[in-house]
PDB file of N, CA and C in Angstrom:
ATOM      1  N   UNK A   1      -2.837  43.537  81.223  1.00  0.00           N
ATOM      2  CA  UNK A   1      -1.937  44.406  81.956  1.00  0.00           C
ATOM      3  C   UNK A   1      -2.759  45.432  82.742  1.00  0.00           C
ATOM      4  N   UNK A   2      -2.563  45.772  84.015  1.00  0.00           N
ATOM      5  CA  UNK A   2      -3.034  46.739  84.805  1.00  0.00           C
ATOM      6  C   UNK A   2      -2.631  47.860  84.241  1.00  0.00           C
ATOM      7  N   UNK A   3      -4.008  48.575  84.048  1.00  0.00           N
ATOM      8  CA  UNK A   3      -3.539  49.881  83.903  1.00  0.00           C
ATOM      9  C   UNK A   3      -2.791  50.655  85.358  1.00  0.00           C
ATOM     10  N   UNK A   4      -2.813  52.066  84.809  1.00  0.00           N
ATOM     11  CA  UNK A   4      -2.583  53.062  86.137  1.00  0.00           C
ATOM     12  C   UNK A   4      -3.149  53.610  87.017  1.00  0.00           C
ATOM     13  N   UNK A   5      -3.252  54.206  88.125  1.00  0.00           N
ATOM     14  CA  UNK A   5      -4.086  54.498  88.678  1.00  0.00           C
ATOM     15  C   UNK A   5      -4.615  55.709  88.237  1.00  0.00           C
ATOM     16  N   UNK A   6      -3.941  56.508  87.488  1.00  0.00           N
ATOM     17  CA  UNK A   6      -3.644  57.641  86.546  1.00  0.00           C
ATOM     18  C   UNK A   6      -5.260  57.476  85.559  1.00  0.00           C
ATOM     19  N   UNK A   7      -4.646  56.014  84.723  1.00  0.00           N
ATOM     20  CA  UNK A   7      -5.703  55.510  83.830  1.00  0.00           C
ATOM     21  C   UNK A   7      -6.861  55.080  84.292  1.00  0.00           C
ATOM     22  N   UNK A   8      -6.764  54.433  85.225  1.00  0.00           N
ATOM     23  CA  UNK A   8      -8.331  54.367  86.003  1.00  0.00           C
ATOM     24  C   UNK A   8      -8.733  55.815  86.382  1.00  0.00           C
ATOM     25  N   UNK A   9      -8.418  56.340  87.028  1.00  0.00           N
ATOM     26  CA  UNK A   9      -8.924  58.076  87.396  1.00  0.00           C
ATOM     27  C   UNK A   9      -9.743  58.617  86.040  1.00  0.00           C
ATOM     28  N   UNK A  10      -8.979  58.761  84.898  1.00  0.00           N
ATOM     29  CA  UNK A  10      -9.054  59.325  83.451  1.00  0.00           C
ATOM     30  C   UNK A  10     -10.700  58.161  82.978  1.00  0.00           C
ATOM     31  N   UNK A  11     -10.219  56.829  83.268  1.00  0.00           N
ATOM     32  CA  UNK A  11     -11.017  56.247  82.258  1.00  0.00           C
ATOM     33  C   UNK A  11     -12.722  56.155  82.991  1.00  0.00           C
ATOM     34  N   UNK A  12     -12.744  56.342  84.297  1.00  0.00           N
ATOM     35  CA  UNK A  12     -13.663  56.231  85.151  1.00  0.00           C
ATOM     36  C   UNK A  12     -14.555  57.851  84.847  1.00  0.00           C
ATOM     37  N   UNK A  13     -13.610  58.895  84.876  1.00  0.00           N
ATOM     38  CA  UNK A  13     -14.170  60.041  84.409  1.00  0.00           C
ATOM     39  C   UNK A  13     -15.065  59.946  83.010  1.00  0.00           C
ATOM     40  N   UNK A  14     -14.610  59.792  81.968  1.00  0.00           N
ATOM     41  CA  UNK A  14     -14.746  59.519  80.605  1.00  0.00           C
ATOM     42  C   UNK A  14     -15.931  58.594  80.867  1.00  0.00           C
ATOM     43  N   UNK A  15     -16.377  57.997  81.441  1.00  0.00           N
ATOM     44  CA  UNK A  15     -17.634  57.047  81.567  1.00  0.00           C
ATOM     45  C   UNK A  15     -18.797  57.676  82.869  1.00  0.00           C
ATOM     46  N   UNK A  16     -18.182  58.144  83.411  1.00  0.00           N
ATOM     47  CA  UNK A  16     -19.147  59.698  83.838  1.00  0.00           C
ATOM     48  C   UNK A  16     -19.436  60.135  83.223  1.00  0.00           C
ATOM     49  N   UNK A  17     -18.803  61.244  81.874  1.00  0.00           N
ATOM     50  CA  UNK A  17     -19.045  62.073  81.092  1.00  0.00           C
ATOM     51  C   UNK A  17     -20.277  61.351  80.331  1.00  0.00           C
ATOM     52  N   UNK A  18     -19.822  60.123  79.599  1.00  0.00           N
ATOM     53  CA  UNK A  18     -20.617  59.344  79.019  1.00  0.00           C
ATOM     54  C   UNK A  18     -21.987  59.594  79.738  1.00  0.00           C
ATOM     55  N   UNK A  19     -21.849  58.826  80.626  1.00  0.00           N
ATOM     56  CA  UNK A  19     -22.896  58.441  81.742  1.00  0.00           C
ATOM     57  C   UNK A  19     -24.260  59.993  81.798  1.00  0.00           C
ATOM     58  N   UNK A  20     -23.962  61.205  81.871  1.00  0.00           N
ATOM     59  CA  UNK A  20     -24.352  62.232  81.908  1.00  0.00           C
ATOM     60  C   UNK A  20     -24.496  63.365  81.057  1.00  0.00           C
ATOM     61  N   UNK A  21     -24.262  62.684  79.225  1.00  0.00           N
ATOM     62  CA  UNK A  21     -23.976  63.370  78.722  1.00  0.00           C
ATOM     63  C   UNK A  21     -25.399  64.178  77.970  1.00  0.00           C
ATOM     64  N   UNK A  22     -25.968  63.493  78.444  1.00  0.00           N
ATOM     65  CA  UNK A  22     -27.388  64.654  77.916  1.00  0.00           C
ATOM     66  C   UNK A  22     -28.011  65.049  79.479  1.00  0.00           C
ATOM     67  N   UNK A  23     -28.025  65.171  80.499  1.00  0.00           N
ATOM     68  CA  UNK A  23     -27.999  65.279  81.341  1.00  0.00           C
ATOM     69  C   UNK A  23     -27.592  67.027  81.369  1.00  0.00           C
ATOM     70  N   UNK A  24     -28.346  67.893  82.220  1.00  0.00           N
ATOM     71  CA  UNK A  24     -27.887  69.575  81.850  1.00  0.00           C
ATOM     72  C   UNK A  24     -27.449  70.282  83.315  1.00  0.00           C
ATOM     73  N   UNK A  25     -25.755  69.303  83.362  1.00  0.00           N
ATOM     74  CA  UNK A  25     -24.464  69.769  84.451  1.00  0.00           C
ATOM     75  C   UNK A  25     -23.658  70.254  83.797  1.00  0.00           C
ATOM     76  N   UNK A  26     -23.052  70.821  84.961  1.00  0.00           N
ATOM     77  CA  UNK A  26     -21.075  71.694  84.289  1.00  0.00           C
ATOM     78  C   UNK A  26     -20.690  70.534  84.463  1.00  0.00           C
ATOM     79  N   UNK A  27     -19.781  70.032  83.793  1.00  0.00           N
ATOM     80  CA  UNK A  27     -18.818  68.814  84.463  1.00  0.00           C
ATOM     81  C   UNK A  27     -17.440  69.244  83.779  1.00  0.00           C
ATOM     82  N   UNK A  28     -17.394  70.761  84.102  1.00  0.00           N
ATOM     83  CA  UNK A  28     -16.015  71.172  83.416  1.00  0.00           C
ATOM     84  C   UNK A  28     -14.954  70.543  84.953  1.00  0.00           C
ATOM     85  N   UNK A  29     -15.189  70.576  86.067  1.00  0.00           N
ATOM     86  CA  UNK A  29     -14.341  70.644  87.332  1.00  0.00           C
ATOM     87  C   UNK A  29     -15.191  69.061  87.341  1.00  0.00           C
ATOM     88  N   UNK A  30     -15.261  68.174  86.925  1.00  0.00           N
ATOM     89  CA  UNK A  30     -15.487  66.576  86.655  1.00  0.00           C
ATOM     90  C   UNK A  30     -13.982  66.137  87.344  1.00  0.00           C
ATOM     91  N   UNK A  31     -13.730  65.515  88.457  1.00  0.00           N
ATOM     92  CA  UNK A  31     -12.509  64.442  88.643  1.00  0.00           C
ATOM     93  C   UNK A  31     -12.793  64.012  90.049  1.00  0.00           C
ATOM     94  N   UNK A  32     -11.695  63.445  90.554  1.00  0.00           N
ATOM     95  CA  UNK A  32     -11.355  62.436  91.821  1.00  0.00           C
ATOM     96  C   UNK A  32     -12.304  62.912  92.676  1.00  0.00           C
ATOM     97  N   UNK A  33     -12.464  64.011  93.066  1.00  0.00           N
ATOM     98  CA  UNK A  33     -13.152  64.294  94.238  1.00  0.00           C
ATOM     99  C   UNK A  33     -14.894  64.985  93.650  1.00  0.00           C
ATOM    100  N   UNK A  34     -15.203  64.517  93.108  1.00  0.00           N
ATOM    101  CA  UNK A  34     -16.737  64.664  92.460  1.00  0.00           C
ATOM    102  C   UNK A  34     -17.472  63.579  92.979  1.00  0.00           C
ATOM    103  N   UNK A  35     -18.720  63.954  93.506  1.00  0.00           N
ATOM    104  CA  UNK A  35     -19.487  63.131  94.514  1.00  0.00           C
ATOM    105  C   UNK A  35     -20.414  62.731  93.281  1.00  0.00           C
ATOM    106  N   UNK A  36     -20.692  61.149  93.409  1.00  0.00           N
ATOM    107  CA  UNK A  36     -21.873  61.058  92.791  1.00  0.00           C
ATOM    108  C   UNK A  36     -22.941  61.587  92.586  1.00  0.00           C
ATOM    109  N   UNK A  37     -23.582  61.906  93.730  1.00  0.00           N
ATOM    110  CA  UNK A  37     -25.076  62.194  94.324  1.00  0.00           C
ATOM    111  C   UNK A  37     -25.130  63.634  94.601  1.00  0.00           C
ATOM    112  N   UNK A  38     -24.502  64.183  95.082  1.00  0.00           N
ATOM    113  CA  UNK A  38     -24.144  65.541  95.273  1.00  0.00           C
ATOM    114  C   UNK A  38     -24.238  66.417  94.124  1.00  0.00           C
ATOM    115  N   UNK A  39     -22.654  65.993  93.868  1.00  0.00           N
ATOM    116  CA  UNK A  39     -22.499  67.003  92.363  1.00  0.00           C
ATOM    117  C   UNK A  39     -22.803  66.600  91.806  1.00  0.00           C
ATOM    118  N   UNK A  40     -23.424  65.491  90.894  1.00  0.00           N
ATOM    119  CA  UNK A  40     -23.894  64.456  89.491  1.00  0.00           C
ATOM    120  C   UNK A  40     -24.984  64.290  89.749  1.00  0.00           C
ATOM    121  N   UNK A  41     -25.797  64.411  90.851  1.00  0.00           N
ATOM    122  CA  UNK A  41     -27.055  63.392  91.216  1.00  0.00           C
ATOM    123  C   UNK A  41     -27.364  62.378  90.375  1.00  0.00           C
ATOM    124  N   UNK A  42     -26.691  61.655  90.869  1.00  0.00           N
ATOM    125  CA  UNK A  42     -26.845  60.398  90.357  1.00  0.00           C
ATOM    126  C   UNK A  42     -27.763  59.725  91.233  1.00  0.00           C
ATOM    127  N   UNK A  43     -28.455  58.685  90.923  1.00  0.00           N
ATOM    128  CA  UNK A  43     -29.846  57.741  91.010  1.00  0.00           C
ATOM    129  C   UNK A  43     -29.204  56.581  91.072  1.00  0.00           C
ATOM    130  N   UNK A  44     -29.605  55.462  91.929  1.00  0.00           N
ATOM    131  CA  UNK A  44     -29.197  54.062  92.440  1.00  0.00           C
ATOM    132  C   UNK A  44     -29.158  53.517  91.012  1.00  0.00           C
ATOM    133  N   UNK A  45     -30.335  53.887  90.266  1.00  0.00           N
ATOM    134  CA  UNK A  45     -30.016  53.061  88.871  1.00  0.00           C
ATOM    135  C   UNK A  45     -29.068  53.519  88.115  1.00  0.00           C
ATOM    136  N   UNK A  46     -29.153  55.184  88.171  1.00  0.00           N
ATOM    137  CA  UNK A  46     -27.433  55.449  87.626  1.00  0.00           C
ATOM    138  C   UNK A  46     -26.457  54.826  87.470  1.00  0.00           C
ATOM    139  N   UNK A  47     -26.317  54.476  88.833  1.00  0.00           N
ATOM    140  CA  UNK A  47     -24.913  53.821  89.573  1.00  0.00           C
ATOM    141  C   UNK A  47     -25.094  52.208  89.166  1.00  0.00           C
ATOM    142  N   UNK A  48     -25.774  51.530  89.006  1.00  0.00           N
ATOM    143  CA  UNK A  48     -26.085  50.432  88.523  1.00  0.00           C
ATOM    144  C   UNK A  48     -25.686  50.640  86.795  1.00  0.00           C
ATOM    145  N   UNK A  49     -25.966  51.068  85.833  1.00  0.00           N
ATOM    146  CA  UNK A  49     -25.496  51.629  84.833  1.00  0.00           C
ATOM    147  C   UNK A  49     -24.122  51.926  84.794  1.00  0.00           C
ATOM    148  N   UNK A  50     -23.553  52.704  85.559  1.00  0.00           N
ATOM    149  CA  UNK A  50     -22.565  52.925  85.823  1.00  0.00           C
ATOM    150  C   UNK A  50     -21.482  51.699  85.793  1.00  0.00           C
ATOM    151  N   UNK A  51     -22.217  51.030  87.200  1.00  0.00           N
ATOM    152  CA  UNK A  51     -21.652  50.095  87.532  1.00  0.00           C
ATOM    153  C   UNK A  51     -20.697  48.879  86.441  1.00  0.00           C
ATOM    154  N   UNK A  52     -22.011  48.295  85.463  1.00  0.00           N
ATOM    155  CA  UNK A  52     -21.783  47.818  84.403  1.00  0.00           C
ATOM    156  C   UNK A  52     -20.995  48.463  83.133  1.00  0.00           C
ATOM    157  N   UNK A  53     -20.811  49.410  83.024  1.00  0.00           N
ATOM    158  CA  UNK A  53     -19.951  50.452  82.162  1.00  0.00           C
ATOM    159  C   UNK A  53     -18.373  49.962  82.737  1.00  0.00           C
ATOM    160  N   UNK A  54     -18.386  50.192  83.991  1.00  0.00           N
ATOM    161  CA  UNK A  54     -16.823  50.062  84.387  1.00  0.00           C
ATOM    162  C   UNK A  54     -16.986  48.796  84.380  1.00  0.00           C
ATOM    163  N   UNK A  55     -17.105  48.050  84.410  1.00  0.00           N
ATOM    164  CA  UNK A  55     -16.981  46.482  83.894  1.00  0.00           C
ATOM    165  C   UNK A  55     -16.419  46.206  82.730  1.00  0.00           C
ATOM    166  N   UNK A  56     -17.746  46.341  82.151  1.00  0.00           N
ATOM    167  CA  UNK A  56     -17.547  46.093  80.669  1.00  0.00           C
ATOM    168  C   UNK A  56     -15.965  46.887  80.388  1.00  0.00           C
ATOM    169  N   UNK A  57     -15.829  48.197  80.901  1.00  0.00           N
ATOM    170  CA  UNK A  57     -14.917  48.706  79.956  1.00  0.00           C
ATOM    171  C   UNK A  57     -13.297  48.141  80.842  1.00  0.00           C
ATOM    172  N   UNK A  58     -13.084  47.385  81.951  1.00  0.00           N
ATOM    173  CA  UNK A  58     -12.300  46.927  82.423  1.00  0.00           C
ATOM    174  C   UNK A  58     -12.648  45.293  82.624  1.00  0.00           C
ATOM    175  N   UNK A  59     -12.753  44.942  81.581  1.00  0.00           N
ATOM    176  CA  UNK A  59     -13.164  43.778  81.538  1.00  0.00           C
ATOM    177  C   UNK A  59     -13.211  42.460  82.965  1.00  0.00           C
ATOM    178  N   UNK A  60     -13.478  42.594  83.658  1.00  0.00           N
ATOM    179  CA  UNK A  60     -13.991  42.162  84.935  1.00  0.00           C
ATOM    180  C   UNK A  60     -15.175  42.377  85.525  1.00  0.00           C
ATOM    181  N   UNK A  61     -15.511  41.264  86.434  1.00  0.00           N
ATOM    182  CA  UNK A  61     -16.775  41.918  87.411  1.00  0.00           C
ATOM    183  C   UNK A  61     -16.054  41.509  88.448  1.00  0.00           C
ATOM    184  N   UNK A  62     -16.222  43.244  89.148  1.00  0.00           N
ATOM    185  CA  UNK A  62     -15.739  43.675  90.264  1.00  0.00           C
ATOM    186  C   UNK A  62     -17.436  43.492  91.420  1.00  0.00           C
ATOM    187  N   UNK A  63     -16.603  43.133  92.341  1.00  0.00           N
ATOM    188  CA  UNK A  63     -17.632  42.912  94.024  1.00  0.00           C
ATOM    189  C   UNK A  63     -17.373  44.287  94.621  1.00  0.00           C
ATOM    190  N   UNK A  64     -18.679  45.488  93.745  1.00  0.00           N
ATOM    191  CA  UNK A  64     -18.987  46.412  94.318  1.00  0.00           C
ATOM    192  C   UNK A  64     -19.755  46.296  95.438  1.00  0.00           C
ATOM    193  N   UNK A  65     -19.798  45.165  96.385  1.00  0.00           N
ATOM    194  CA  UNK A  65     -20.989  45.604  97.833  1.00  0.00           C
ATOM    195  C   UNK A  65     -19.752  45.734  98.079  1.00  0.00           C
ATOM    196  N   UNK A  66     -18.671  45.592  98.426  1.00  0.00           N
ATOM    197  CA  UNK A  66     -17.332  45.944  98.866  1.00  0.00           C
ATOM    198  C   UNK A  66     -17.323  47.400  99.156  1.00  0.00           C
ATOM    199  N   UNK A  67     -17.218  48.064  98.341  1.00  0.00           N
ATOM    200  CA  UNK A  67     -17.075  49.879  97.855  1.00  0.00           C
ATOM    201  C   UNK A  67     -18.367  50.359  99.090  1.00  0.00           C
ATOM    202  N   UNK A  68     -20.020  49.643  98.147  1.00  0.00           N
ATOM    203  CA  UNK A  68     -21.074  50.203  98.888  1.00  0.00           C
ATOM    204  C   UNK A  68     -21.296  49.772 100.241  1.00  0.00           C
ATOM    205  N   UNK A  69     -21.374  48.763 100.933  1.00  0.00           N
ATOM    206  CA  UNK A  69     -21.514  48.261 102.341  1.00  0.00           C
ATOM    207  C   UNK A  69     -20.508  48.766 103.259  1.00  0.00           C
ATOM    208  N   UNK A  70     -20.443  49.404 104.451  1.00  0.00           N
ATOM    209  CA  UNK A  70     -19.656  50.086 105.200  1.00  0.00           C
ATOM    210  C   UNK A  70     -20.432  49.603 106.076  1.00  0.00           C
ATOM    211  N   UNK A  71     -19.607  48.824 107.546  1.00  0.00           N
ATOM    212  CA  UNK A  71     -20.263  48.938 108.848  1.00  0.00           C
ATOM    213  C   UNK A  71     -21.644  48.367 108.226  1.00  0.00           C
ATOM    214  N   UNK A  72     -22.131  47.611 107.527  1.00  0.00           N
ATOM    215  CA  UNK A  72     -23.430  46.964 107.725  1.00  0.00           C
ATOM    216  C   UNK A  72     -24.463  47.946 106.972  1.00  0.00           C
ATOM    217  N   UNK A  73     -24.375  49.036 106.674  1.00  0.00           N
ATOM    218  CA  UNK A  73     -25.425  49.990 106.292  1.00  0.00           C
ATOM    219  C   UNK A  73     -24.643  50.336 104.729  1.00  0.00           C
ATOM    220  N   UNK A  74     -25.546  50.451 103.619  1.00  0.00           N
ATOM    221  CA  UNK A  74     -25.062  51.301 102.123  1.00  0.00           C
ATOM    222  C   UNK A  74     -24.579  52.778 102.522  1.00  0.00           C
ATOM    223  N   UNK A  75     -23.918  52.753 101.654  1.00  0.00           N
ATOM    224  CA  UNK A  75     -23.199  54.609 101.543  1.00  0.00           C
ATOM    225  C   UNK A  75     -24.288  55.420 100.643  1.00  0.00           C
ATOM    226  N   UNK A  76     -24.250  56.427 101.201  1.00  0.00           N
ATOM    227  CA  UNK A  76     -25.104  57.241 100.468  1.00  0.00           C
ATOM    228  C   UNK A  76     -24.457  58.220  99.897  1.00  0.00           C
ATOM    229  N   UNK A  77     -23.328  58.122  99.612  1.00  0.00           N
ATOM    230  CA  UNK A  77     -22.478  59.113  98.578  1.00  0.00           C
ATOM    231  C   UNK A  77     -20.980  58.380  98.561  1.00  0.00           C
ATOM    232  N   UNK A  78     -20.183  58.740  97.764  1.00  0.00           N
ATOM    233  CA  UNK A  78     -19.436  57.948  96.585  1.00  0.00           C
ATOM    234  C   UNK A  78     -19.082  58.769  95.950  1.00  0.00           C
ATOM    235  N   UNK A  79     -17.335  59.152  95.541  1.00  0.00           N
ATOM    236  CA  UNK A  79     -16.248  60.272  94.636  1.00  0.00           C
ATOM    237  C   UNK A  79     -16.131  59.329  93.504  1.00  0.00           C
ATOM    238  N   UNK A  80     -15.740  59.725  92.415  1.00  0.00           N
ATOM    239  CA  UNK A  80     -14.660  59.831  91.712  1.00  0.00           C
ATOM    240  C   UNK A  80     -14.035  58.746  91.280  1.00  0.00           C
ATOM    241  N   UNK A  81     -13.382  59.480  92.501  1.00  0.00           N
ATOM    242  CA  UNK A  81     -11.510  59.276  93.226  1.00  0.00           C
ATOM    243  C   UNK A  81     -11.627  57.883  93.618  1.00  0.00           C
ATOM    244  N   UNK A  82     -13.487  57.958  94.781  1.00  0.00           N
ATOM    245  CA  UNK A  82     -13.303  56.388  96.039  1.00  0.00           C
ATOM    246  C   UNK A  82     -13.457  55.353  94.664  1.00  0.00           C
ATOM    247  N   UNK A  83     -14.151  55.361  93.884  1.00  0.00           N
ATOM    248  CA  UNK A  83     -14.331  54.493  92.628  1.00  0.00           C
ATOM    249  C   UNK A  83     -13.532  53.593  91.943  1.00  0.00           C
ATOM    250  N   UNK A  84     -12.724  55.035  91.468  1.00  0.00           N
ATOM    251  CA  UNK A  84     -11.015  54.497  90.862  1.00  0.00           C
ATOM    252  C   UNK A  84     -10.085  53.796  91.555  1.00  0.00           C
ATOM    253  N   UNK A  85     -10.277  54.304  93.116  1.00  0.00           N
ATOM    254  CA  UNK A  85      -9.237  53.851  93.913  1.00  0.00           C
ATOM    255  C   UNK A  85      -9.936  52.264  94.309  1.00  0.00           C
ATOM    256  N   UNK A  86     -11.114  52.037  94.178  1.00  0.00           N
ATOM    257  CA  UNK A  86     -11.769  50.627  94.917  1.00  0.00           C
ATOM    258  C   UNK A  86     -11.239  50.077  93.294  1.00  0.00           C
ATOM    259  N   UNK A  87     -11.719  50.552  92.206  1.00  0.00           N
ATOM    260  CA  UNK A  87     -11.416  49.311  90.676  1.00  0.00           C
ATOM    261  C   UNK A  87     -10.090  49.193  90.936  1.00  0.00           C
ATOM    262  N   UNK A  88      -8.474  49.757  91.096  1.00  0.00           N
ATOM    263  CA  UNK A  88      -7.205  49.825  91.377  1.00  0.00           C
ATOM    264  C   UNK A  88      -7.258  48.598  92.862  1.00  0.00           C
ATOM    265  N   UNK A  89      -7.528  49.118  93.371  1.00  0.00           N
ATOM    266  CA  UNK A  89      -7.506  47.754  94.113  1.00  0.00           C
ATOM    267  C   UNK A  89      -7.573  46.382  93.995  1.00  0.00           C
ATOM    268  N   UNK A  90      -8.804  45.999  93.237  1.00  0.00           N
ATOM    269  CA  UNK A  90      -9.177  45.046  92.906  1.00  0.00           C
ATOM    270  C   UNK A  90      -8.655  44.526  91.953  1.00  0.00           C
ATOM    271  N   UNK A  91      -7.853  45.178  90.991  1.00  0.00           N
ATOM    272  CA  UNK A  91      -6.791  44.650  90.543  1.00  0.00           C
ATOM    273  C   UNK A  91      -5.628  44.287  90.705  1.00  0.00           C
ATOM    274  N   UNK A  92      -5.342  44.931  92.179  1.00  0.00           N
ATOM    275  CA  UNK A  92      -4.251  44.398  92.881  1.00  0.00           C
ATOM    276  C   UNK A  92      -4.324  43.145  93.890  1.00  0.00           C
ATOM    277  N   UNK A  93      -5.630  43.021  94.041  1.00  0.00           N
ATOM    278  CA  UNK A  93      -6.133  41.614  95.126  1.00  0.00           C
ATOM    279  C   UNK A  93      -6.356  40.607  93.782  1.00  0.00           C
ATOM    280  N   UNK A  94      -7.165  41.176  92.596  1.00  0.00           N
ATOM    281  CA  UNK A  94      -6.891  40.156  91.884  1.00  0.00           C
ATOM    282  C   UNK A  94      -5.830  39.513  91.534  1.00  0.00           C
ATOM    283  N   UNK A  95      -4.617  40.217  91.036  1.00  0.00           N
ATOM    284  CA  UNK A  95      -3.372  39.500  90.709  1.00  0.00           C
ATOM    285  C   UNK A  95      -2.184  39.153  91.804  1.00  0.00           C
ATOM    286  N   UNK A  96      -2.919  39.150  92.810  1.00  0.00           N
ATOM    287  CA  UNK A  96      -2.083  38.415  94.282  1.00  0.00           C
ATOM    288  C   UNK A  96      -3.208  36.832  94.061  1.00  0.00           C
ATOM    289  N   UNK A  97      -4.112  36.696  93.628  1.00  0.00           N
ATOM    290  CA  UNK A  97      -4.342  35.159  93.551  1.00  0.00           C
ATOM    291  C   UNK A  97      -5.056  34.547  94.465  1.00  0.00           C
ATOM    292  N   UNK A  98      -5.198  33.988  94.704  1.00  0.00           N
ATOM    293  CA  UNK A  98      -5.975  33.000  95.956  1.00  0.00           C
ATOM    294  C   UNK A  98      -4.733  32.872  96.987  1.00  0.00           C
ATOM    295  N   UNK A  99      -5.536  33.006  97.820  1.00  0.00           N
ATOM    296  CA  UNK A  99      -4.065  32.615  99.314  1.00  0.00           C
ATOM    297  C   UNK A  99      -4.275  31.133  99.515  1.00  0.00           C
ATOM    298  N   UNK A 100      -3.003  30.496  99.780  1.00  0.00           N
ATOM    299  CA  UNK A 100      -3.328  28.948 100.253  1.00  0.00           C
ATOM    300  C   UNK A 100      -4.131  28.869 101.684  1.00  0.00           C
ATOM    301  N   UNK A 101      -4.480  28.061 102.123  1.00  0.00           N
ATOM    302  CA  UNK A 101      -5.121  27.775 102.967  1.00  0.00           C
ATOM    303  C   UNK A 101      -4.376  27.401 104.565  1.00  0.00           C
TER     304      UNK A 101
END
């Protein structure tokens, strides 16, 4: 069952926290609009770590060059929010299925 977008927001946070928890940030103001790199500095391998966390914990592998590739060039910063809202997606393209041909 798909969670919410509610629950993705919440559960994506909670694996930040994880993600940074010996790490010496405030992450009291931690949500949707928290930049990876910015506010977290997070590291490509971070996000690779990361990456696999929201997997594992939404049992899928999601096609993050999707999220990262824009116009041909990687993003160099990344919310939250854009995270939750790209895994929510992909659960909505997933359960629309293959299109016939």
């Amino acid at each position: 069952m798909k969670p919410t977008h509610a629950q993705i927001v919440s559960g994506i946070v909670q694996l930040v926290r994880e993600a940074t928890a010996d790490w010496d940030l405030d992450l009291e103001d931690l949500g949707p609009d928290s930049k990876l790199v910015a506010d977290l500095c997070f590291s490509s391998v971070d996000f690779v770590h990361l990456v696999a966390s929201v997997e594992m914990r939404y049992g899928r592998k999601l096609q993050f060059e999707k999220l990262l590739i824009r116009d041909g060039a990687y993003r160099t910063e990344l919310t939250v929010g854009e995270l939750a809202q790209f895994v929510d997606d992909e659960y909505d393209h997933e359960s629309q299925g293959p299109r016939p041909a």
